[in-house]
Protein backbone atom coordinates (compact mmCIF):
# COMPACT_ATOMS: atom_id res chain seq x y z
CA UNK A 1 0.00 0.00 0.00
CA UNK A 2 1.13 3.45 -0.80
CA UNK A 3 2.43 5.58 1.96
CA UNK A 4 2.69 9.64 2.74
CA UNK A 5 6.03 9.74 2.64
CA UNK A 6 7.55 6.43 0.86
CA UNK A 7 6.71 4.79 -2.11
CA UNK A 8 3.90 2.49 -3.56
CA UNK A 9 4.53 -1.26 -3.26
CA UNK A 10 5.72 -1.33 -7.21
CA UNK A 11 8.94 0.80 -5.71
CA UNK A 12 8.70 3.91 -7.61
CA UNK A 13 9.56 6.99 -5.56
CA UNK A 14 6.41 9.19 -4.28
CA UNK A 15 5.73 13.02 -5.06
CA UNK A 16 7.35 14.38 -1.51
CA UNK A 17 4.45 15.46 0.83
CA UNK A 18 4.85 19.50 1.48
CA UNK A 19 6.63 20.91 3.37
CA UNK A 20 3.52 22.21 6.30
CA UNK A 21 2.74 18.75 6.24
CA UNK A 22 6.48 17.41 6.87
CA UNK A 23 6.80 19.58 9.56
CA UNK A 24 4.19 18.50 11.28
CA UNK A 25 5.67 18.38 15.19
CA UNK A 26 6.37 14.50 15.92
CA UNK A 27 6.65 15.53 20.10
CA UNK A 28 4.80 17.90 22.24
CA UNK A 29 8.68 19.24 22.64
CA UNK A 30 8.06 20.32 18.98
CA UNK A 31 4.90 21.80 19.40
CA UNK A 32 4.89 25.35 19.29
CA UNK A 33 1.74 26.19 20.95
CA UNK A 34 1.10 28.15 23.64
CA UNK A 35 2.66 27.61 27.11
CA UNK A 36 -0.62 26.65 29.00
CA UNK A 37 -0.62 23.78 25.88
CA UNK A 38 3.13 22.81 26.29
CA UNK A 39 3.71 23.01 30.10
CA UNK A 40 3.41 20.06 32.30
CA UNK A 41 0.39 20.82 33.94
CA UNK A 42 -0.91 21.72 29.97
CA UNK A 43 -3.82 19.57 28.18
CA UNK A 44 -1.74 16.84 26.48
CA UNK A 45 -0.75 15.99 29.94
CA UNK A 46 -3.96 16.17 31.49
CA UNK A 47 -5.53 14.21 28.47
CA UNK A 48 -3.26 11.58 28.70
CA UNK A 49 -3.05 10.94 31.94
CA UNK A 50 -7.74 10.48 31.81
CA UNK A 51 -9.21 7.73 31.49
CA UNK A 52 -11.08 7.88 29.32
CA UNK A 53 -9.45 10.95 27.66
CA UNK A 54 -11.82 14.00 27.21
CA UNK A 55 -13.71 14.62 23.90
CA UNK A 56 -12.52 17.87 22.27
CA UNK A 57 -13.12 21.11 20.64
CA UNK A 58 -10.08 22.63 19.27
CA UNK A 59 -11.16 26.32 18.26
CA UNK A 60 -8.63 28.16 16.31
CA UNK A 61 -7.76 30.54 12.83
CA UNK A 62 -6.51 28.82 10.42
CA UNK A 63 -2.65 26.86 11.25
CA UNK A 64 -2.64 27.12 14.43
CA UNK A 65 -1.52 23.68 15.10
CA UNK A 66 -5.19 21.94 15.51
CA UNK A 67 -4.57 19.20 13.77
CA UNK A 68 -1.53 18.64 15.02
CA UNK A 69 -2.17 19.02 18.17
CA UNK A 70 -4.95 16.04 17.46
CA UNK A 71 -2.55 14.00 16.84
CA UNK A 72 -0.20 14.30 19.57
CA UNK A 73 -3.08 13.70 21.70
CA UNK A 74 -3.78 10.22 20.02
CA UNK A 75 0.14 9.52 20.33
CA UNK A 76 0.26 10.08 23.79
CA UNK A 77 -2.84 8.70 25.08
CA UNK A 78 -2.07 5.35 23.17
CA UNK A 79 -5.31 5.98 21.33
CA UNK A 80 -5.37 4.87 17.49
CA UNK A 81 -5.73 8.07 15.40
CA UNK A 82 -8.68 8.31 12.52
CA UNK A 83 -8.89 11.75 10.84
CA UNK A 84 -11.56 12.75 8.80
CA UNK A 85 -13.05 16.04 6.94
CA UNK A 86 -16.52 17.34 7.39
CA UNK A 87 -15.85 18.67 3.93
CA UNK A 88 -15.06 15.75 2.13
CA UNK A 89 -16.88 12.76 4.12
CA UNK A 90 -19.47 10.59 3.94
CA UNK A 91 -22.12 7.99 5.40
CA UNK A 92 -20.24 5.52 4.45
CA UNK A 93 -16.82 6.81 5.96
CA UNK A 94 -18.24 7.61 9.13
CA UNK A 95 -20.02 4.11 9.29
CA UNK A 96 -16.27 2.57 8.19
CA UNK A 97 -14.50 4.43 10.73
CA UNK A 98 -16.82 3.90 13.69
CA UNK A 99 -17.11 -0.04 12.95
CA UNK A 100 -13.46 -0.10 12.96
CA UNK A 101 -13.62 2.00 16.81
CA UNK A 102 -16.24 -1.01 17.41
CA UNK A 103 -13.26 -3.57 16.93
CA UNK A 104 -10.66 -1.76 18.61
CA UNK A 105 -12.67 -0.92 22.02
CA UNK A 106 -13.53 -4.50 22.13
CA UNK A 107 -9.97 -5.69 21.80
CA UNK A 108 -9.20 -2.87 24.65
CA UNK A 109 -8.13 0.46 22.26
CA UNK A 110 -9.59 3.47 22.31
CA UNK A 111 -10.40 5.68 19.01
CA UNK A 112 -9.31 8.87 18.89
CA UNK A 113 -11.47 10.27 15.98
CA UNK A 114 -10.48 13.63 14.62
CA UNK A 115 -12.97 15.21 12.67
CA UNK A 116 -11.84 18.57 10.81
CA UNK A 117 -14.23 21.48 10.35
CA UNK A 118 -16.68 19.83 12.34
CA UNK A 119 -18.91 23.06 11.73
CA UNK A 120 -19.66 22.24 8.25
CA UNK A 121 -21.63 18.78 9.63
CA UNK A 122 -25.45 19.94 10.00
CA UNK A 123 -27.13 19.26 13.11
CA UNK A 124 -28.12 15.51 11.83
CA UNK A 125 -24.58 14.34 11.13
CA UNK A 126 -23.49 16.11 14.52
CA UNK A 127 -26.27 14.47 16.47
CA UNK A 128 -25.03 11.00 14.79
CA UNK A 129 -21.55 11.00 16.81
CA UNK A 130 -23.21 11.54 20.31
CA UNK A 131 -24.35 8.17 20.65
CA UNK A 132 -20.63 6.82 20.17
CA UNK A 133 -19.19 9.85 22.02
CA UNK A 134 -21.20 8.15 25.06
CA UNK A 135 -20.71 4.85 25.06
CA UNK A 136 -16.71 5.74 24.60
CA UNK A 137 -16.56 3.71 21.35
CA UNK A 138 -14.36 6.99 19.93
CA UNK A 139 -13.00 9.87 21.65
CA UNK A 140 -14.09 13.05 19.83
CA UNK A 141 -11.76 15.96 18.73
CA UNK A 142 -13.17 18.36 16.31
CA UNK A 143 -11.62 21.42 15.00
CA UNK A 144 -13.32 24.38 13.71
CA UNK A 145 -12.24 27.82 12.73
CA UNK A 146 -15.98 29.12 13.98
CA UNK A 147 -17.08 30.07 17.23
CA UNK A 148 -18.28 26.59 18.53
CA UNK A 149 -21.16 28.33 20.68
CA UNK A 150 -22.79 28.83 17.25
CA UNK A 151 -21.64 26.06 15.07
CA UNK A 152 -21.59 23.35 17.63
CA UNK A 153 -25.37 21.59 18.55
CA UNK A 154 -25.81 22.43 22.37
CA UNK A 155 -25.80 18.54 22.93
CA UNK A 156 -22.49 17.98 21.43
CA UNK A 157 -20.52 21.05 22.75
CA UNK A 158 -21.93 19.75 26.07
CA UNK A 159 -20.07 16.54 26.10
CA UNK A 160 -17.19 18.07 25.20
CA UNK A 161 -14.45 20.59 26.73
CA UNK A 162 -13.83 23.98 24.03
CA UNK A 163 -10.19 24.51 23.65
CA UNK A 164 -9.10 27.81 22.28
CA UNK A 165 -6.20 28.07 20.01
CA UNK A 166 -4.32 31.94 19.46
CA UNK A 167 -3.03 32.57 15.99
CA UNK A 168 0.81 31.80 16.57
CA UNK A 169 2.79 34.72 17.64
CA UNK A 170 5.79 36.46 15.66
CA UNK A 171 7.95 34.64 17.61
CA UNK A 172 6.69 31.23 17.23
CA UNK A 173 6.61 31.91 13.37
CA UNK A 174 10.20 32.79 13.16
CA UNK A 175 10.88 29.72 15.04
CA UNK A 176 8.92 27.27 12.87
CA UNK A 177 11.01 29.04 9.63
CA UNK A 178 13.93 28.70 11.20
CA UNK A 179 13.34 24.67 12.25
CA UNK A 180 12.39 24.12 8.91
CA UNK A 181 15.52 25.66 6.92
CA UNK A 182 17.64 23.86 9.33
CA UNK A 183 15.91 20.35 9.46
CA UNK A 184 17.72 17.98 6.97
CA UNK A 185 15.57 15.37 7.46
CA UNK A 186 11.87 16.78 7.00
CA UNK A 187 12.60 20.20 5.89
CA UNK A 188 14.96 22.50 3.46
CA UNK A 189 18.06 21.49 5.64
CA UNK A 190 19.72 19.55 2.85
CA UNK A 191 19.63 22.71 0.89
CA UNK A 192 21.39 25.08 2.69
CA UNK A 193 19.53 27.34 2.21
CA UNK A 194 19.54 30.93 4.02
CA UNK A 195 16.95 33.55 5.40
CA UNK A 196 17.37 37.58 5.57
CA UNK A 197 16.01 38.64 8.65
CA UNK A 198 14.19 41.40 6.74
CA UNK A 199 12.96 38.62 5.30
CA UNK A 200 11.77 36.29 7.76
CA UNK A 201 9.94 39.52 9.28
CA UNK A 202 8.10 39.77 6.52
CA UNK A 203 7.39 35.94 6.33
CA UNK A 204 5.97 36.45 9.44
CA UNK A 205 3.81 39.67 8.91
CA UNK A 206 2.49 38.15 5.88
CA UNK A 207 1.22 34.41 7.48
CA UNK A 208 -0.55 36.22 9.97
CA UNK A 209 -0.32 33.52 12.84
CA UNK A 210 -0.69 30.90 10.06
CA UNK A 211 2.29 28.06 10.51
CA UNK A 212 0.56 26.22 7.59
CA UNK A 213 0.74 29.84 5.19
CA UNK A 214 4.61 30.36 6.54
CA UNK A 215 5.69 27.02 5.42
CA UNK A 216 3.75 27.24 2.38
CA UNK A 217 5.83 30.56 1.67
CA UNK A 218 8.77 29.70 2.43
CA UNK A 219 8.71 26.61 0.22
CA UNK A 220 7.43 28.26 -2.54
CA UNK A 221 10.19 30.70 -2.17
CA UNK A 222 12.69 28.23 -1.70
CA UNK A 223 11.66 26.06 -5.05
CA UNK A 224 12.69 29.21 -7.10
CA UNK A 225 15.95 28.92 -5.40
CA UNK A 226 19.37 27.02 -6.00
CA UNK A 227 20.94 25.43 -3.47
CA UNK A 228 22.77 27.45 -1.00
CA UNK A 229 21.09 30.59 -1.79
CA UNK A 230 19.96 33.74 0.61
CA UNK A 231 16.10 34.07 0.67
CA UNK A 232 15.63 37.99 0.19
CA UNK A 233 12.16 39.87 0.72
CA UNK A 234 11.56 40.02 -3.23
CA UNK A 235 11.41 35.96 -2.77
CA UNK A 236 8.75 36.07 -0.27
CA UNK A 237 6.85 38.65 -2.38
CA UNK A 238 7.09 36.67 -5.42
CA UNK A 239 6.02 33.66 -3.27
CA UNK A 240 3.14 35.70 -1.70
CA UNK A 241 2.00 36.75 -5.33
CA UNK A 242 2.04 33.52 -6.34
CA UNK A 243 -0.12 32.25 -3.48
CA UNK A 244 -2.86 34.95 -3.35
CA UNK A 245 -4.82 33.70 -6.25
CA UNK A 246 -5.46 30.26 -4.24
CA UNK A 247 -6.38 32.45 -1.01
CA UNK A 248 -8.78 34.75 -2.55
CA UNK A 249 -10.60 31.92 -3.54
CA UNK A 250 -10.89 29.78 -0.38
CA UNK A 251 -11.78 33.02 1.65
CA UNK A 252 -11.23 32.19 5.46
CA UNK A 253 -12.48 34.75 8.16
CA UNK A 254 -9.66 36.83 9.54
CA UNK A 255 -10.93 37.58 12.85
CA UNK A 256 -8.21 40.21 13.92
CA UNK A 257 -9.39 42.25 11.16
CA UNK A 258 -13.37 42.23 11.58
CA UNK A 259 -12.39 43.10 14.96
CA UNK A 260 -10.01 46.21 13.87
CA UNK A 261 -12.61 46.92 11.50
CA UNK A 262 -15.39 47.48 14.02
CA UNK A 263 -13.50 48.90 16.72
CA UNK A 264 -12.06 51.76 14.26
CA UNK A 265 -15.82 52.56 13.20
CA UNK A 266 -16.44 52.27 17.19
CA UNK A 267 -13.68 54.66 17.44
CA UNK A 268 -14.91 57.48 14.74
CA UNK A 269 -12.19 57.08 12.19
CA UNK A 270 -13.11 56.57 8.67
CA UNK A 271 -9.68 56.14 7.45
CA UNK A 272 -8.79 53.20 9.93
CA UNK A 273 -12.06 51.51 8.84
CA UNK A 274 -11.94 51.84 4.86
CA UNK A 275 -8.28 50.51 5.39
CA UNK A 276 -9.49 47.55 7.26
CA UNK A 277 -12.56 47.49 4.98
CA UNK A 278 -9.93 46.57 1.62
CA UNK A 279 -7.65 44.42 3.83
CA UNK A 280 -10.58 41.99 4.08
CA UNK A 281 -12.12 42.69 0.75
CA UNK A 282 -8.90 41.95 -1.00
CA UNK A 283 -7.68 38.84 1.41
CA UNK A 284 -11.16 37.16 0.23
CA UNK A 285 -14.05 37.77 2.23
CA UNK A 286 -17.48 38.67 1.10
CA UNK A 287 -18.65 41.67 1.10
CA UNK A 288 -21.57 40.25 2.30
CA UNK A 289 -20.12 39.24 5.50
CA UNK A 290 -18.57 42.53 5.87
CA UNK A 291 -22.27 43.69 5.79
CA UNK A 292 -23.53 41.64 8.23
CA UNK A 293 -21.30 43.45 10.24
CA UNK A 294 -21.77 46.43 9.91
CA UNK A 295 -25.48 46.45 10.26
CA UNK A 296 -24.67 44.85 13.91
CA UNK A 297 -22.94 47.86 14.41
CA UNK A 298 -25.46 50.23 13.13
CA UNK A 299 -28.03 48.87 15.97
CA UNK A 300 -25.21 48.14 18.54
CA UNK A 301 -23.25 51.30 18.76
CA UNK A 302 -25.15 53.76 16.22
CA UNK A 303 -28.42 53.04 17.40
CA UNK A 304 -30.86 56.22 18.17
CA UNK A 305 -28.47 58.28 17.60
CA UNK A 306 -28.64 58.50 14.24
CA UNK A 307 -31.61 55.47 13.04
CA UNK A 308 -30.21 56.76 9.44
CA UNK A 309 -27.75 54.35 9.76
CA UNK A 310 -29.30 51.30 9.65
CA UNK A 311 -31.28 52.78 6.66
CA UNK A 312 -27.64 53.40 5.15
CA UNK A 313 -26.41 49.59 5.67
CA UNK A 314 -29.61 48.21 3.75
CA UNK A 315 -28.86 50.57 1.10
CA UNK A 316 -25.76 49.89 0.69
CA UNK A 317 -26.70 46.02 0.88
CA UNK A 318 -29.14 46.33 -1.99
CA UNK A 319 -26.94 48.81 -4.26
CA UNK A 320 -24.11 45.80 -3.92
CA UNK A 321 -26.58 43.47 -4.84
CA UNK A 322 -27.99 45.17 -8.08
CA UNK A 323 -24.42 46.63 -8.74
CA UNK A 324 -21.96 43.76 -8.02
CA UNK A 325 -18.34 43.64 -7.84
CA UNK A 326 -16.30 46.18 -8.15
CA UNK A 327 -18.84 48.72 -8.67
CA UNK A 328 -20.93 47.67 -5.49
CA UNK A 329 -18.23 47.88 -3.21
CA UNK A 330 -18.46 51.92 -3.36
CA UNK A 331 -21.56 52.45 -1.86
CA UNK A 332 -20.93 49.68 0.97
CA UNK A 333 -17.25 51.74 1.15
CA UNK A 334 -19.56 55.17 1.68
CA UNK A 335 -21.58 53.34 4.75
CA UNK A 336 -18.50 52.41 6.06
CA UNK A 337 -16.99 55.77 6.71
CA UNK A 338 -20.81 57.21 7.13
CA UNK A 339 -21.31 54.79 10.03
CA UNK A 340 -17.81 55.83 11.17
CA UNK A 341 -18.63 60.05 11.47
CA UNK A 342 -22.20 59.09 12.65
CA UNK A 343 -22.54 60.03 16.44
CA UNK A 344 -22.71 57.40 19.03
CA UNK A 345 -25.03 55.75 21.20
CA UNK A 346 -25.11 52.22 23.00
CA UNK A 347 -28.44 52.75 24.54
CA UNK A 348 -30.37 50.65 23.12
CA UNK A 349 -27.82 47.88 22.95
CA UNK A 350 -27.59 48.34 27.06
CA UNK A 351 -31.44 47.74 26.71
CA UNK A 352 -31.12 44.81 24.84
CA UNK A 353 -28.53 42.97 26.95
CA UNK A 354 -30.49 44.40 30.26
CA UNK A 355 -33.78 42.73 29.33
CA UNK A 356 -32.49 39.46 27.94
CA UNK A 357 -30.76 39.07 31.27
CA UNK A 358 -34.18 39.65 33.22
CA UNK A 359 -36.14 37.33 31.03
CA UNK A 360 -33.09 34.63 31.18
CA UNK A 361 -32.28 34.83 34.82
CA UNK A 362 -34.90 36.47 36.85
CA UNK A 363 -38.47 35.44 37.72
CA UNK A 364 -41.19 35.37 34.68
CA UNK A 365 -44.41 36.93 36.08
CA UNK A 366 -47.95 36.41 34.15
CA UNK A 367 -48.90 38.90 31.89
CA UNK A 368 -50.99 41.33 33.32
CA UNK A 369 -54.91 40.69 33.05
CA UNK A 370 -55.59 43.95 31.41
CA UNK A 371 -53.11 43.53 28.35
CA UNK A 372 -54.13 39.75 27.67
CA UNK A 373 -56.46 39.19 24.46
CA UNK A 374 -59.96 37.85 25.11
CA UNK A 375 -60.97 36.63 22.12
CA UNK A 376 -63.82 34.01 23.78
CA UNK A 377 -66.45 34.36 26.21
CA UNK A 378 -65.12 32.73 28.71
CA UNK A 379 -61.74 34.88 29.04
CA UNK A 380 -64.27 37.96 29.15
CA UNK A 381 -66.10 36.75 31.72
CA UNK A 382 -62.79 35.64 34.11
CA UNK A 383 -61.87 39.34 33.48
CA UNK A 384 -59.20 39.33 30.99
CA UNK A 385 -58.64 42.64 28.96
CA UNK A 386 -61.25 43.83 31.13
CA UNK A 387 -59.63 46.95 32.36
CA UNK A 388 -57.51 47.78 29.27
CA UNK A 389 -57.42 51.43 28.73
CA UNK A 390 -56.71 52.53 24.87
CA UNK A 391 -54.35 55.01 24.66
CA UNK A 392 -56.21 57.01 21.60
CA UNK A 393 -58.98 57.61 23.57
CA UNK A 394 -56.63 60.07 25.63
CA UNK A 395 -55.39 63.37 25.19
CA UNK A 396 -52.08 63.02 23.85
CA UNK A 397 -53.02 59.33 22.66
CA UNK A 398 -51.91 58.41 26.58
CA UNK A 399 -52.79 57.33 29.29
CA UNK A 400 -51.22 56.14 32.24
CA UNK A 401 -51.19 52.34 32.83
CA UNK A 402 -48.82 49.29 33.66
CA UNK A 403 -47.24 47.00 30.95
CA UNK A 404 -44.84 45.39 32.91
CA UNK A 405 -45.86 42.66 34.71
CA UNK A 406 -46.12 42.29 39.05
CA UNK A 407 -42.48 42.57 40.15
CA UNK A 408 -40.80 44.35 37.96
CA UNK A 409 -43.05 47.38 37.60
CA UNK A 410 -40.40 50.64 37.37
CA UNK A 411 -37.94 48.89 35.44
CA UNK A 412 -36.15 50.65 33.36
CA UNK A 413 -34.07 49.40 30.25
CA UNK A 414 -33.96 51.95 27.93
CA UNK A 415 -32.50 55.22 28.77
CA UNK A 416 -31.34 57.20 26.16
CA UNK A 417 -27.84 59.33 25.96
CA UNK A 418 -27.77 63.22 25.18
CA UNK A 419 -26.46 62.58 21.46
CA UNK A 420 -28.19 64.27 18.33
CA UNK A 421 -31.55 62.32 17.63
CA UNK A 422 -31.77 60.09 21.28
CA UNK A 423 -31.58 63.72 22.95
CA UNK A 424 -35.62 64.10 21.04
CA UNK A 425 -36.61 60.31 22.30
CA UNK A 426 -35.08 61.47 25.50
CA UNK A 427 -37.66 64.67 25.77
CA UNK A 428 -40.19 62.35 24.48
CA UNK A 429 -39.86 59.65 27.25
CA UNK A 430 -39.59 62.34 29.99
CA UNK A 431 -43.20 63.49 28.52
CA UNK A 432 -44.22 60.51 28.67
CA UNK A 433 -42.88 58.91 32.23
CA UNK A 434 -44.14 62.62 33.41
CA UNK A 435 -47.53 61.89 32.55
CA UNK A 436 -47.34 58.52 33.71
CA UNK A 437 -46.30 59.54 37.16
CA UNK A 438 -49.38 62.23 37.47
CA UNK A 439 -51.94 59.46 36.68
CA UNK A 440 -52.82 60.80 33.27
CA UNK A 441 -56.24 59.81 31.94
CA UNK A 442 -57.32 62.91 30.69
CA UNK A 443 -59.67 62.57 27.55
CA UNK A 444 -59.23 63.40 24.26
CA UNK A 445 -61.77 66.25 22.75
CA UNK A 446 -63.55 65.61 20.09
């Protein structure tokens, strides 16, 4: 049988695996994680030492040593090591691989079944693994580049412990670059080849936090190489040109940049946000998503202030849509820096989280008789609606009346801020909460 690394059984010599893959660590010692991952007291320990071993969520950006971690965990646990792709598999893989976990926990080994991108699996083909999760026929690691909370059934990420990866730090980087122009065995070693530091800065600036995109870099730059050459920056450039195309296309979620993107809108400056704003266009993600975005932040931290804004984001949704790329991308551009001079107001967002927070942890009195629809007989007669008061009927079209229910009558959620239009719903709510207080029930004059 063919091999990864050797050759098929007719002898002929096998396409080398690349280089990410052949530096793949072998050892936790070669792990470059982070220290609460590589320290004694870190999770390989810990998971090795259970019995059973813990089924897993690895959460992480793109190469940041998921999978391999997954596989150090099934080396030293003693577990056998299946790996599959939510991507790529199938009923009939899944049924393969967990009759073969069948055989192996009845001859006394564990299954250490490592299931990659386990948030493109719909809730069906999660739900399938709990069964085997519980009886301990496999131990589960998945790995997902998403925010498990969402992309996880409840059931699942309940049986499981969420382990957060960082993108790898500069250093790190630098010191998988360095391992793999010096290792002869796996990596470029044999070559003798060299790296600028200028160079292997901008290696490193360029994968942000990506082992997998360094390697892939380097190697590139390397193969336009002789032996015993110096990699300069115009290598990695070339290499980075080279590799763009492939990126645009596959179009993973940089985090670190939706963040800087919102927090410089957040922060009033338009010119922090539009650069953002092309950094993510250009590395491949859709506009679309950037949208998303940004009318979250229209309600979160626009809000009242300016309710133009959210009116700005749809239009600039439905201009991209009838305009396409490029051309679409300048009217979601002018939202962006019109969301980022728009004044500023996190009122209603307090309200939001304040509520939720009552309904989710406090008590849930009835509604109130008055407000309850009586559509039959019988609810008239009990009383329902009975005492309902409509507010038309009242000078002002109000009259004063409860709407909370018993127990948390006074509560207030929504207060607004002294910022452009909030400073009118402010006046308006004093009016109101003023007439409320003296009992209004004056009637309205025909």
């Amino acid at each position: 049988m063919d091999t990864l690394f050797g050759g098929g059984e007719d002898g002929k010599a096998r396409v080398p695996a690349p280089l990410a893959e052949r530096m793949r660590p072998r050892s936790l010692e070669e792990f470059l994680g982070p220290e609460e991952l590589t320290g004694p007291e870190g999770l390989p320990a810990r998971f090795a030492a259970s019995d059973p071993p813990p089924s897993l969520i690895l959460w992480g950006p793109p190469g940041s040593g998921k999978t391999s971690l997954a596989r150090l965990l099934a080396g030293m646990s003693g577990c056998a090591f299946e790996r599959m792709s939510a991507v790529l598999a199938g009923v009939a893989d899944v049924r393969r691989i967990i009759s073969a976990a069948r055989r192996r926990r009845d001859a006394g080994k564990r299954t250490l079944l490592f299931v990659d991108e386990i948030h493109r699996f719909n809730k069906a083909q999660q739900d399938a693994f709990l069964p085997h999760v519980e009886d301990g026929t496999i131990v589960l690691v998945g790995a997902t580049t998403e925010n498990p909370s969402f992309e996880v059934i409840p059931a699942l990420l309940s049986r499981c412990r969420v382990v957060r990866l960082p993108a790898l730090t500069r250093e790190r980087l630098a010191e998988i670059a360095r391992r793999a122009l010096e290792d002869e065995e796996r990596g470029l070693g044999g070559r003798r080849l060299s790296l600028e530091e200028d160079a292997l800065e901008l290696l490193c600036t360029l994968s942000d936090g990506d082992a997998r995109a360094l390697l892939n870099m380097l190697e590139l730059a390397a193969s336009a190489l002789p032996d015993g050459s110096v990699i300069t920056k115009d290598e990695i450039r070339r290499a980075v040109q080279e590799r763009t195309i492939y990126h645009d296309k596959s179009g993973d979620a940089h985090y670190n940049l939706i963040s800087a993107f919102h927090k410089s809108m957040r922060g009033s400056d338009p010119d922090a946000a539009l650069h953002y704003f092309w950094r993510m266009v250009l590395g491949g993600d859709s506009p679309l998503y950037i949208l998303r975005r940004m009318f979250n932040f229209a309600a979160e931290d626009v809000g009242n202030a300016d309710p133009q804004a959210l009116v700005m984001v749809a239009s600039a949704l439905s201009a991209y849509r009838l305009m396409g790329d490029p051309e679409g991308l300048l009217p979601v551009a002018q939202a962006v820096v019109y969301l980022a001079c728009a004044p500023k107001s996190n009122a209603v967002y307090r309200a939001f989280k304040a509520a939720r927070k009552d309904v989710e942890e406090g008590e849930l009195p009835p509604v109130p008789d008055h407000l309850v629809n009586a559509p039959t007989r019988t609810m008239r007669e009990l009383g329902f609606g009975a005492e309902y008061r409509y507010p038309h009927d009242y000078r002002y079209s109000y009259v004063a009346q409860e709407y909370l229910p018993q127990g948390l009558r006074g509560r207030r959620y929504y207060e607004p801020e002294e910022v452009r239009f909030e400073r009118e719903l402010k006046k308006r709510l004093a009016f109101w909460r003023n007439l409320k207080k003296k009992g209004h029930d004056e009637p309205k004059r025909e």
